[in-house]
C-alpha atoms as a PDB file:
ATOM      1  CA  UNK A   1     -48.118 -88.232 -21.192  1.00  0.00           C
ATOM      2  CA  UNK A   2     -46.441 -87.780 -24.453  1.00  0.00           C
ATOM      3  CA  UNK A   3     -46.307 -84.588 -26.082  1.00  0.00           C
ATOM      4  CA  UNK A   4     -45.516 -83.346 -29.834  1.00  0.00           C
ATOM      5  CA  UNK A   5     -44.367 -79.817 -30.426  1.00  0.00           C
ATOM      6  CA  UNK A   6     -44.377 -78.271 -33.732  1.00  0.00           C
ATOM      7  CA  UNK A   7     -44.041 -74.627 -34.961  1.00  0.00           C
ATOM      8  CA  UNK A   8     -45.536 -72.235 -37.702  1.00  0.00           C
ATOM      9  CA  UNK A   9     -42.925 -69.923 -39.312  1.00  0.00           C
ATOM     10  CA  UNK A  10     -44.427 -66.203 -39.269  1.00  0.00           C
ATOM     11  CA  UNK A  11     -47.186 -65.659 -41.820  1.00  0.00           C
ATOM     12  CA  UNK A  12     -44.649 -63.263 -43.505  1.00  0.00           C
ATOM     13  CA  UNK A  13     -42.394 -65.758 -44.786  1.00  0.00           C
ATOM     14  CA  UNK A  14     -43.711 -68.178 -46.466  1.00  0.00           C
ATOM     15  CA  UNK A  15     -45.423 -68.172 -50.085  1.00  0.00           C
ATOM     16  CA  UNK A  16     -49.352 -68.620 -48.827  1.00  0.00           C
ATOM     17  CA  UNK A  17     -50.249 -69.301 -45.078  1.00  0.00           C
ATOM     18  CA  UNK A  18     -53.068 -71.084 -46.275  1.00  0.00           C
ATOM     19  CA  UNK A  19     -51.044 -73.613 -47.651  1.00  0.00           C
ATOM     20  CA  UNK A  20     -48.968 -73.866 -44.802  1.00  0.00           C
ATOM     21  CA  UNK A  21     -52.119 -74.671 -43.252  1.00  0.00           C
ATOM     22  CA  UNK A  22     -53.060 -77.150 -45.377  1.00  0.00           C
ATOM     23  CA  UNK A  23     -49.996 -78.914 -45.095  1.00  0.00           C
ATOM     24  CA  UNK A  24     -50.295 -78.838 -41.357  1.00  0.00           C
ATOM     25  CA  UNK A  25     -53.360 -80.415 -41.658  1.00  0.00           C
ATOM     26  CA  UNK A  26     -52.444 -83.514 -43.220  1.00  0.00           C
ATOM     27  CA  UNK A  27     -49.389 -83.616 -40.772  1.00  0.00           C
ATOM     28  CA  UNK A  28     -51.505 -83.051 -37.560  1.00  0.00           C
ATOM     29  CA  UNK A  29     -54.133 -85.593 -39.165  1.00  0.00           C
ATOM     30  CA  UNK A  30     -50.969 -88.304 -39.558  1.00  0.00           C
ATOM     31  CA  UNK A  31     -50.088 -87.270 -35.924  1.00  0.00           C
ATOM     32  CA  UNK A  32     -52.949 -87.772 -34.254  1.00  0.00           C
ATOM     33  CA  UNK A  33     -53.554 -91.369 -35.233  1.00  0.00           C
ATOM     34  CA  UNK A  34     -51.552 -92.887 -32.661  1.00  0.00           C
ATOM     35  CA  UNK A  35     -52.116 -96.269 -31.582  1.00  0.00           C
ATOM     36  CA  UNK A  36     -51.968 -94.782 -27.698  1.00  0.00           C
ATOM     37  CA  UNK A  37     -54.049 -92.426 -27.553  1.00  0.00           C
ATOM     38  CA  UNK A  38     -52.452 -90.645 -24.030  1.00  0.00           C
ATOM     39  CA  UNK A  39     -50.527 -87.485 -26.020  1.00  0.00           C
ATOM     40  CA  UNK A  40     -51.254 -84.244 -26.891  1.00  0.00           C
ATOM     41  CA  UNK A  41     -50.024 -81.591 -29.420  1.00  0.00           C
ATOM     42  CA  UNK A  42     -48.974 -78.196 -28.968  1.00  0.00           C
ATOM     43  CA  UNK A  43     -48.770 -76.250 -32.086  1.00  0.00           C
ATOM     44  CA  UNK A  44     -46.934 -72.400 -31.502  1.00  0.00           C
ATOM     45  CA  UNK A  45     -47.452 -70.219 -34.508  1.00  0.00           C
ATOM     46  CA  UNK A  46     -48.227 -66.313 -34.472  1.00  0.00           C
ATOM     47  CA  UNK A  47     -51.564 -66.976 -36.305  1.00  0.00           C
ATOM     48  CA  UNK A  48     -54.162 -70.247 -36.225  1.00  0.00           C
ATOM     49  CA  UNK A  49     -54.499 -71.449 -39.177  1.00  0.00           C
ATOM     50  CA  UNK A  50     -58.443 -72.141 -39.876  1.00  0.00           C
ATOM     51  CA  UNK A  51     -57.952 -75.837 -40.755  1.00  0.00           C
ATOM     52  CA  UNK A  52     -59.942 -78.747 -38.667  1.00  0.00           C
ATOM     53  CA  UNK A  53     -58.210 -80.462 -35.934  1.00  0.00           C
ATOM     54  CA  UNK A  54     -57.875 -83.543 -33.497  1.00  0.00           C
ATOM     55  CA  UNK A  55     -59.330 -82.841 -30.021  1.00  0.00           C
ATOM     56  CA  UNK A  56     -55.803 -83.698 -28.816  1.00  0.00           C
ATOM     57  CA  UNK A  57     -54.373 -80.497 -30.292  1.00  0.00           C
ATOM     58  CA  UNK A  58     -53.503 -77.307 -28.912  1.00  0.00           C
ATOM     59  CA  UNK A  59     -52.416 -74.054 -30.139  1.00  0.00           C
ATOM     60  CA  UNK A  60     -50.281 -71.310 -28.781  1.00  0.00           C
ATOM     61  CA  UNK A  61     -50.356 -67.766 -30.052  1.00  0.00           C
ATOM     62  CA  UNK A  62     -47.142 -66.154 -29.651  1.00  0.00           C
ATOM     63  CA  UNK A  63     -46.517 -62.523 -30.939  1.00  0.00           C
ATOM     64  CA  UNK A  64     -43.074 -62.852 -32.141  1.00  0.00           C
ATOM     65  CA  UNK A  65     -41.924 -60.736 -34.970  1.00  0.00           C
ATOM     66  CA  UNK A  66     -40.465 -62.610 -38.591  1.00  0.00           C
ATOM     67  CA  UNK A  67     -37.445 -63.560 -38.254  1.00  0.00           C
ATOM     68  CA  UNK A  68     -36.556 -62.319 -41.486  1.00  0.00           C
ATOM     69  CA  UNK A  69     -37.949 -59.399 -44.021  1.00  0.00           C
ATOM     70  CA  UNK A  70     -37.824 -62.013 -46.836  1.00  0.00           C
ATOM     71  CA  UNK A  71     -41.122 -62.874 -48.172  1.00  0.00           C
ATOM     72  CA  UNK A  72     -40.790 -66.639 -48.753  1.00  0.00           C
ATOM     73  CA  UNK A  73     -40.079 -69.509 -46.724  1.00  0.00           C
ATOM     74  CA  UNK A  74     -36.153 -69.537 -47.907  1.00  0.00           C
ATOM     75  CA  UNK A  75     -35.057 -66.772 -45.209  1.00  0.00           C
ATOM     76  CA  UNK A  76     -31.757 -68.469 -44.633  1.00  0.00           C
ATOM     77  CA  UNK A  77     -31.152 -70.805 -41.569  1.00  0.00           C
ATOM     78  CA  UNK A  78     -30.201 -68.698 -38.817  1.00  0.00           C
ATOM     79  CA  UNK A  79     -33.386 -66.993 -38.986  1.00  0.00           C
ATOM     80  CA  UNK A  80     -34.795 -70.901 -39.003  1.00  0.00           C
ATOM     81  CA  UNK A  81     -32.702 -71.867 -36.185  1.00  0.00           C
ATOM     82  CA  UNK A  82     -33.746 -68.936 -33.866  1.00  0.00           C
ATOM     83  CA  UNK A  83     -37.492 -68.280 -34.954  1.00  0.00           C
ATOM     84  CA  UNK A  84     -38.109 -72.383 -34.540  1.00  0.00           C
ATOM     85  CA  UNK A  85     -35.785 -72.620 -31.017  1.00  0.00           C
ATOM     86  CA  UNK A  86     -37.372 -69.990 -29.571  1.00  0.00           C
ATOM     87  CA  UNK A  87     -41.059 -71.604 -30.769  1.00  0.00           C
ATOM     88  CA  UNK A  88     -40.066 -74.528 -29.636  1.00  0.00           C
ATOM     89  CA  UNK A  89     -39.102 -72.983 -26.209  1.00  0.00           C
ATOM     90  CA  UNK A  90     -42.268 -71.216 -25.645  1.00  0.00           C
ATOM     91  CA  UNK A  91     -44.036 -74.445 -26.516  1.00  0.00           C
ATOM     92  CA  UNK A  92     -41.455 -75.999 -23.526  1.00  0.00           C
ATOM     93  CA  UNK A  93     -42.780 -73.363 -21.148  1.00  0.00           C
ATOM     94  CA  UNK A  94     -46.214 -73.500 -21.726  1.00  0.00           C
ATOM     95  CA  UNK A  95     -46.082 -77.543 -21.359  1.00  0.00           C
ATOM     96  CA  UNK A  96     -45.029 -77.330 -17.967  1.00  0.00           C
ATOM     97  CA  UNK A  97     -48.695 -77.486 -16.770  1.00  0.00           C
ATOM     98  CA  UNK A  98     -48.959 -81.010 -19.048  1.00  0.00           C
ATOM     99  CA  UNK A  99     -46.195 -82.158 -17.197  1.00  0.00           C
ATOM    100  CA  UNK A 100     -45.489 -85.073 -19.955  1.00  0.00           C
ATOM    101  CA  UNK A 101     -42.965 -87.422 -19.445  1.00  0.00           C
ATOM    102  CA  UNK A 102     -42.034 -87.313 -22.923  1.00  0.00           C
ATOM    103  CA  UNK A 103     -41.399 -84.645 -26.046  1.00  0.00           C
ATOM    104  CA  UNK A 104     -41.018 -85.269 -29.850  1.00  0.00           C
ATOM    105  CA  UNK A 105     -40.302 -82.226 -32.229  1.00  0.00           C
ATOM    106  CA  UNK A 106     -41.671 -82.188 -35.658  1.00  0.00           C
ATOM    107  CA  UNK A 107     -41.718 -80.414 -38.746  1.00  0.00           C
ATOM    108  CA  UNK A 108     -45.275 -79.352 -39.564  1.00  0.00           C
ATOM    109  CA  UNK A 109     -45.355 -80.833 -43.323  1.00  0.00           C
ATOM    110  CA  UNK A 110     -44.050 -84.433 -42.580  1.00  0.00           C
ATOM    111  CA  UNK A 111     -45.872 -87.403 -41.877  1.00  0.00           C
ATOM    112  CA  UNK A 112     -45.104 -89.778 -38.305  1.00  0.00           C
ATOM    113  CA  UNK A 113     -45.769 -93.432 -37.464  1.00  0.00           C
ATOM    114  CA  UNK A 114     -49.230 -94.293 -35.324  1.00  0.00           C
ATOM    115  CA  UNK A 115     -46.685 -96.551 -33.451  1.00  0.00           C
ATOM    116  CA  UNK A 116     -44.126 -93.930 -31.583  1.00  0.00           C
ATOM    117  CA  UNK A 117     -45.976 -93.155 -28.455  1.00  0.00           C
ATOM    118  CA  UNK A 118     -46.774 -97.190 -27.619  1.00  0.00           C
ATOM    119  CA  UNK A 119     -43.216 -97.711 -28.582  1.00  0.00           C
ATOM    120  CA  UNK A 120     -41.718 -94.974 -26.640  1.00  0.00           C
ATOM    121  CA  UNK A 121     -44.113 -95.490 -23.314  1.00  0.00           C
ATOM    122  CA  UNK A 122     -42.439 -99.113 -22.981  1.00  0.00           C
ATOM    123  CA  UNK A 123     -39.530 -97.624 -22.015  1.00  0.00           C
ATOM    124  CA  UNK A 124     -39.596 -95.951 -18.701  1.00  0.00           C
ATOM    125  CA  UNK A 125     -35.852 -94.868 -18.511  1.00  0.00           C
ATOM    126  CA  UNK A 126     -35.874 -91.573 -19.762  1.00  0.00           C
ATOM    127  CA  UNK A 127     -33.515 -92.107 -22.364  1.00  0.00           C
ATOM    128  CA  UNK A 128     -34.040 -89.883 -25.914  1.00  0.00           C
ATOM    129  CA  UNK A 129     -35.013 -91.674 -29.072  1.00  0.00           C
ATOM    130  CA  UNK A 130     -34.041 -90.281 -32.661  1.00  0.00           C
ATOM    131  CA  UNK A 131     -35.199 -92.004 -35.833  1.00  0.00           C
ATOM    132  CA  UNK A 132     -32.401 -93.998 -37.610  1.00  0.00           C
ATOM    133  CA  UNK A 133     -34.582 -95.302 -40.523  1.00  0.00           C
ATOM    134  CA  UNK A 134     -37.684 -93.262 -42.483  1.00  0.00           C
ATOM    135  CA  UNK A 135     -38.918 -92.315 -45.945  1.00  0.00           C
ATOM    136  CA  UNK A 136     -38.580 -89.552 -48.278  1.00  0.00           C
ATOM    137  CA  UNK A 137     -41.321 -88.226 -49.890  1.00  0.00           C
ATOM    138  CA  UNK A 138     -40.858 -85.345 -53.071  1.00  0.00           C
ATOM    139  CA  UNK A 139     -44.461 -83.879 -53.317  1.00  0.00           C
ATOM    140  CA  UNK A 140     -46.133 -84.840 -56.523  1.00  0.00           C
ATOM    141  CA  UNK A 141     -44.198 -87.965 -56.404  1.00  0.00           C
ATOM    142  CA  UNK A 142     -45.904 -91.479 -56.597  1.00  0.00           C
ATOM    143  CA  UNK A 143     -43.425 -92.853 -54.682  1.00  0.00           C
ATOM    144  CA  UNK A 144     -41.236 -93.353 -51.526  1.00  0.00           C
ATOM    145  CA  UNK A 145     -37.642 -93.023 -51.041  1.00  0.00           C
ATOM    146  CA  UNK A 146     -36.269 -95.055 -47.907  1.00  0.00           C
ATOM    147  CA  UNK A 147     -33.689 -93.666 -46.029  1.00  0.00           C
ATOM    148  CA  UNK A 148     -30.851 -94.865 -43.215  1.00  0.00           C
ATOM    149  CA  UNK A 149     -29.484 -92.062 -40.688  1.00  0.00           C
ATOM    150  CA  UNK A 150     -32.908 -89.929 -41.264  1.00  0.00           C
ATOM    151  CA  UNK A 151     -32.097 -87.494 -38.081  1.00  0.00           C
ATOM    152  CA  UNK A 152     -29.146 -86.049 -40.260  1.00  0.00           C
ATOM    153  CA  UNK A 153     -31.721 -84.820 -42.540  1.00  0.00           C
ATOM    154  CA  UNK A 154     -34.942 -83.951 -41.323  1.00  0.00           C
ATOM    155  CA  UNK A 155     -36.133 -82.537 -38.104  1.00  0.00           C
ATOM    156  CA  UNK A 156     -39.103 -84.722 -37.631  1.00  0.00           C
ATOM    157  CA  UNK A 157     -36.833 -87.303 -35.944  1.00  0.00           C
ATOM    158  CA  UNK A 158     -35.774 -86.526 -32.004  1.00  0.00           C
ATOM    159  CA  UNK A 159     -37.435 -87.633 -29.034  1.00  0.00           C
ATOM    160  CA  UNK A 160     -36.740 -86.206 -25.512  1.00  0.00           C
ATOM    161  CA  UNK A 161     -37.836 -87.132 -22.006  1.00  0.00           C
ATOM    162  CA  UNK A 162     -39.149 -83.315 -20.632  1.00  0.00           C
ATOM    163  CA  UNK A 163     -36.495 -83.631 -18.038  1.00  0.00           C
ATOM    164  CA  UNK A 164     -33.871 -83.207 -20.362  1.00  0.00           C
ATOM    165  CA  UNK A 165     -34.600 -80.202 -21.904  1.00  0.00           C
ATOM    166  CA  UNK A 166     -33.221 -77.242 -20.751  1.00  0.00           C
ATOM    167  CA  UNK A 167     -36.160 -74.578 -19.380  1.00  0.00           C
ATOM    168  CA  UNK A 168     -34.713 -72.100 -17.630  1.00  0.00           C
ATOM    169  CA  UNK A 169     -36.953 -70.776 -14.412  1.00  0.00           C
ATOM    170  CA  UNK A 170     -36.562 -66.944 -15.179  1.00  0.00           C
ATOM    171  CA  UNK A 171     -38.854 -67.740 -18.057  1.00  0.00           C
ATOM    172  CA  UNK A 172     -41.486 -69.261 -16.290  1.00  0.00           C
ATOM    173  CA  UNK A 173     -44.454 -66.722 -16.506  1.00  0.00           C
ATOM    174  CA  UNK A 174     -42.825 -64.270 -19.488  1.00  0.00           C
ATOM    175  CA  UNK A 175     -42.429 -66.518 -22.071  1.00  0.00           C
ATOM    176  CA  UNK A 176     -41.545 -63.217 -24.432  1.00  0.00           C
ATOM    177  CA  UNK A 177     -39.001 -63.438 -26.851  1.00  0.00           C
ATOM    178  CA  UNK A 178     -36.736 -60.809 -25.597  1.00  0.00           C
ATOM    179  CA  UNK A 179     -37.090 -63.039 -22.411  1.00  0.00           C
ATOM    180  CA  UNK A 180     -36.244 -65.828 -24.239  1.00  0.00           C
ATOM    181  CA  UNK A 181     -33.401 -64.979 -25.479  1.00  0.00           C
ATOM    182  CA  UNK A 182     -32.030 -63.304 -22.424  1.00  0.00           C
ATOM    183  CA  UNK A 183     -32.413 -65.904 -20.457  1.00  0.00           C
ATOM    184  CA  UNK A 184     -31.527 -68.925 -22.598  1.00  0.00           C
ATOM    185  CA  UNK A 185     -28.037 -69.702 -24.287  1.00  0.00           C
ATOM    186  CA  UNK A 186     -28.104 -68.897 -27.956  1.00  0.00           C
ATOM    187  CA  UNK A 187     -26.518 -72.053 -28.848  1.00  0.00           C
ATOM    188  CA  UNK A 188     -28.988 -73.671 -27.682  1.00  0.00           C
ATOM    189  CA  UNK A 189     -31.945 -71.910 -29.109  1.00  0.00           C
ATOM    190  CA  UNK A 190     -29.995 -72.958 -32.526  1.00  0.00           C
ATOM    191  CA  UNK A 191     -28.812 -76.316 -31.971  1.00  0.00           C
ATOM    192  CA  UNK A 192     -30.860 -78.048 -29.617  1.00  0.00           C
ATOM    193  CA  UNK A 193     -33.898 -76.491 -30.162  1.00  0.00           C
ATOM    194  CA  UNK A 194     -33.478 -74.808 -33.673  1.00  0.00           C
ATOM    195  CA  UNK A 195     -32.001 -77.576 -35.296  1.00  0.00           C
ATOM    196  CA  UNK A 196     -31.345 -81.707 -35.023  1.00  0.00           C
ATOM    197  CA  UNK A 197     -27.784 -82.703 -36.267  1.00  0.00           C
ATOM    198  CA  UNK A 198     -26.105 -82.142 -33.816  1.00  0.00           C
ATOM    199  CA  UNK A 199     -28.449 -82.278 -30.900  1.00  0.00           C
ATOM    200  CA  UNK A 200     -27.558 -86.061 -30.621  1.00  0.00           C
ATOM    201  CA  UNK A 201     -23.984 -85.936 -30.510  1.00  0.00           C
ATOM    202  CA  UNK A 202     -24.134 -82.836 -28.120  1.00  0.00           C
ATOM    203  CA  UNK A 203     -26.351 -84.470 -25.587  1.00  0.00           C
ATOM    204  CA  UNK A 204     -24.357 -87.915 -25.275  1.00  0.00           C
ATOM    205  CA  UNK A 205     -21.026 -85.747 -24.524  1.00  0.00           C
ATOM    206  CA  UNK A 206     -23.038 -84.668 -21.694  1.00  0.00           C
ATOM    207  CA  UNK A 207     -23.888 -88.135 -20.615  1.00  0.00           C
ATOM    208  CA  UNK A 208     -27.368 -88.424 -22.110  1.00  0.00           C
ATOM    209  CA  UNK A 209     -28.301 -91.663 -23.507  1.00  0.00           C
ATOM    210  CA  UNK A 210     -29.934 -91.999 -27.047  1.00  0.00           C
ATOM    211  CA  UNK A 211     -31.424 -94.987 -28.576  1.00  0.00           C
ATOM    212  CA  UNK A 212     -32.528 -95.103 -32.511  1.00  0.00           C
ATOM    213  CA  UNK A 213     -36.037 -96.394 -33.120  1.00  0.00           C
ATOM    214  CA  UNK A 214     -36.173 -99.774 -34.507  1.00  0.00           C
ATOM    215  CA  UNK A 215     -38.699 -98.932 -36.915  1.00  0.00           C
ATOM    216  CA  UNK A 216     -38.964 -96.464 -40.166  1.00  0.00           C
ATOM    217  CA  UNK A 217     -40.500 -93.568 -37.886  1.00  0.00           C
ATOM    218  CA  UNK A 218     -41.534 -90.491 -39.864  1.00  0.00           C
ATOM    219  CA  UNK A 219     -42.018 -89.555 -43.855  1.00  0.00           C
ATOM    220  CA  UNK A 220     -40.300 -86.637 -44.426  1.00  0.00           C
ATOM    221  CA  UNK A 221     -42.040 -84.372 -47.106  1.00  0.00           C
ATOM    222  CA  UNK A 222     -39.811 -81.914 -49.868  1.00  0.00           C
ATOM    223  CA  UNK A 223     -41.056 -79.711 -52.601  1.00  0.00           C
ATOM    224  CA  UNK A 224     -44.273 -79.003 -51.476  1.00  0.00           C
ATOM    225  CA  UNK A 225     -43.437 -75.095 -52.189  1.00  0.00           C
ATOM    226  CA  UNK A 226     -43.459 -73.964 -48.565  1.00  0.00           C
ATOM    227  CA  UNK A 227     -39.994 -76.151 -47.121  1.00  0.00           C
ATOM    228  CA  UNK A 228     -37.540 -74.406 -45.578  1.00  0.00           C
ATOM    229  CA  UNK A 229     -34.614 -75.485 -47.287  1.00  0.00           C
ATOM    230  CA  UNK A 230     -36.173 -75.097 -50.906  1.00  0.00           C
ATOM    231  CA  UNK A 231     -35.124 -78.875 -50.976  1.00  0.00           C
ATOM    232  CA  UNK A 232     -36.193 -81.579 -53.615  1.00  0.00           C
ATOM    233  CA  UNK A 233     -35.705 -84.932 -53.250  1.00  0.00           C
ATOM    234  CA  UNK A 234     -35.325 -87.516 -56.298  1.00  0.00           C
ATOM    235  CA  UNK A 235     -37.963 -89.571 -57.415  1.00  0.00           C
ATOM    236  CA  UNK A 236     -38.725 -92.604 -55.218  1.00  0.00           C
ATOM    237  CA  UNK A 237     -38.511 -96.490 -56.026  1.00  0.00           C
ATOM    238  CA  UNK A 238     -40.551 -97.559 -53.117  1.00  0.00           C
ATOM    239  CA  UNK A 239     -44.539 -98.167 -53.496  1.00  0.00           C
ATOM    240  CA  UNK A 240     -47.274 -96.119 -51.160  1.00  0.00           C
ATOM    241  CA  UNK A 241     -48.633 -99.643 -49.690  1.00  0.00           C
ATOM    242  CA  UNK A 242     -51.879-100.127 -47.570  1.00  0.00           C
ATOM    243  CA  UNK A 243     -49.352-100.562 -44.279  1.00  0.00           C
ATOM    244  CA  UNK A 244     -47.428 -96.958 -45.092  1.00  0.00           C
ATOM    245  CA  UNK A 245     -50.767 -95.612 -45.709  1.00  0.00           C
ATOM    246  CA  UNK A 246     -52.274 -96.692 -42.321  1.00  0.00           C
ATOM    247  CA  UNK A 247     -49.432 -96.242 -40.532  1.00  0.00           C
ATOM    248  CA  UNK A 248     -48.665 -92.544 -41.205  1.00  0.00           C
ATOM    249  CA  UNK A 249     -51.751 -91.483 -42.104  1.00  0.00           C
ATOM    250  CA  UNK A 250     -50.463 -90.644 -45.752  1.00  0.00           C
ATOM    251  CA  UNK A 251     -52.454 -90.726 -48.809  1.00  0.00           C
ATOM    252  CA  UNK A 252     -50.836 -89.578 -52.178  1.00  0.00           C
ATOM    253  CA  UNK A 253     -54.505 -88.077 -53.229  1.00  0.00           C
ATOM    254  CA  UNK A 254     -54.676 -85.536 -50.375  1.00  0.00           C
ATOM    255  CA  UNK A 255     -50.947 -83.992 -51.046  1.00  0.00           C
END
């Protein structure tokens, strides 16, 4: 079974949790339309959102405190790194009982391809997948940006087989925070887990193969008032066609 993990920053920072919500929404909707239909979605946040959801999705409730005392979604990225790694490794935890054979991070605003699980389940061989090739998408836009060596720049864009991720067994049962961090290696919390350009490079030096997907895999969304990075992204020169559309689940009306 394939799994997708995403993570909710802490109602604190950000501008309006309901609009974090929202934008989940349309990315669980986009997620959920896989053409194989074997997957499942874990979603760890400290609050569920009240938005309607796919009967493949899942949430965990973790009671971790914000990461920062900032009041807005800009808290700077080592508070990212650590409040999304150490999301991401309760998620890991907690999908032990799944036992999927593959996992695929995403951010919880950006929009995937229907086709990444069939792709992906061809491939028996455990290797790790990152997307080479996606779009841009600046919020309010009416257009698409296409872009080469997408895992550089967004998150939405690594794909590991379960048995390469790192879950230590002292966390098994006590999936805390203060046991999270005791028991897992910080770097890793912020570069594996919390982040994606270097995860790549840092898994093939240990002998980890990665392939890129041979197909535009994910849209990634900027400016929609609750990013991260406060990015923007310039206007696009590519149209929203009916493929895009049904392929990702994306519809300019709904943003």
């Amino acid at each position: 079974m394939f799994l997708f993990i995403t993570s909710l920053r802490h109602p604190t920072n950000c501008h309006s949790y309901e609009r974090v919500g929202c934008l989940l929404e349309n990315t669980l909707r986009s997620v959920c339309n896989q053409s194989n239909n074997c997957f499942k979605v874990l979603v760890v946040c400290n609050q569920i959102p009240k938005i309607n959801v796919n009967q493949n999705v899942e949430f965990l409730e973790v009671d971790f405190p914000p990461p920062s005392s900032l009041k807005q979604p800009q808290t700077g990225m080592e508070a990212i790194r650590i409040d999304r790694g150490s999301k991401y490794m309760a998620g890991l935890i907690h999908a032990r009982e799944y036992q999927p054979s593959f996992v695929m991070f995403f951010d919880a605003d950006d929009y995937i391809s229907n086709r990444i699980v069939e792709y992906v389940d061809k491939y028996p061989d455990k290797c790790g997948w990152y997307i080479d090739t996606g779009y841009r998408y600046q919020f309010g836009d009416t257009h698409l940006s296409y872009l080469s060596d997408f895992n550089q720049q967004c998150g939405t864009s690594l794909i590991y087989p379960y048995s390469m991720l790192d879950v230590p067994s002292e966390l098994i049962g006590d999936p805390s925070l203060t046991n999270i961090k005791l028991n897992t290696d910080e770097k890793y919390l912020k570069y594996i887990l919390g982040s994606h350009r270097v995860a790549v490079k840092i898994h093939q030096s240990q002998g980890h193969t990665f392939r890129p997907l041979p197909f535009a895999g994910a849209i990634w969304a900027l400016g929609n008032g609750e990013n991260h990075s406060g990015k923007h992204g310039e206007s696009g020169d590519l149209s929203v066609t009916d493929e895009i559309r049904n392929e990702f689940s994306f519809d300019l009306v709904r943003q």
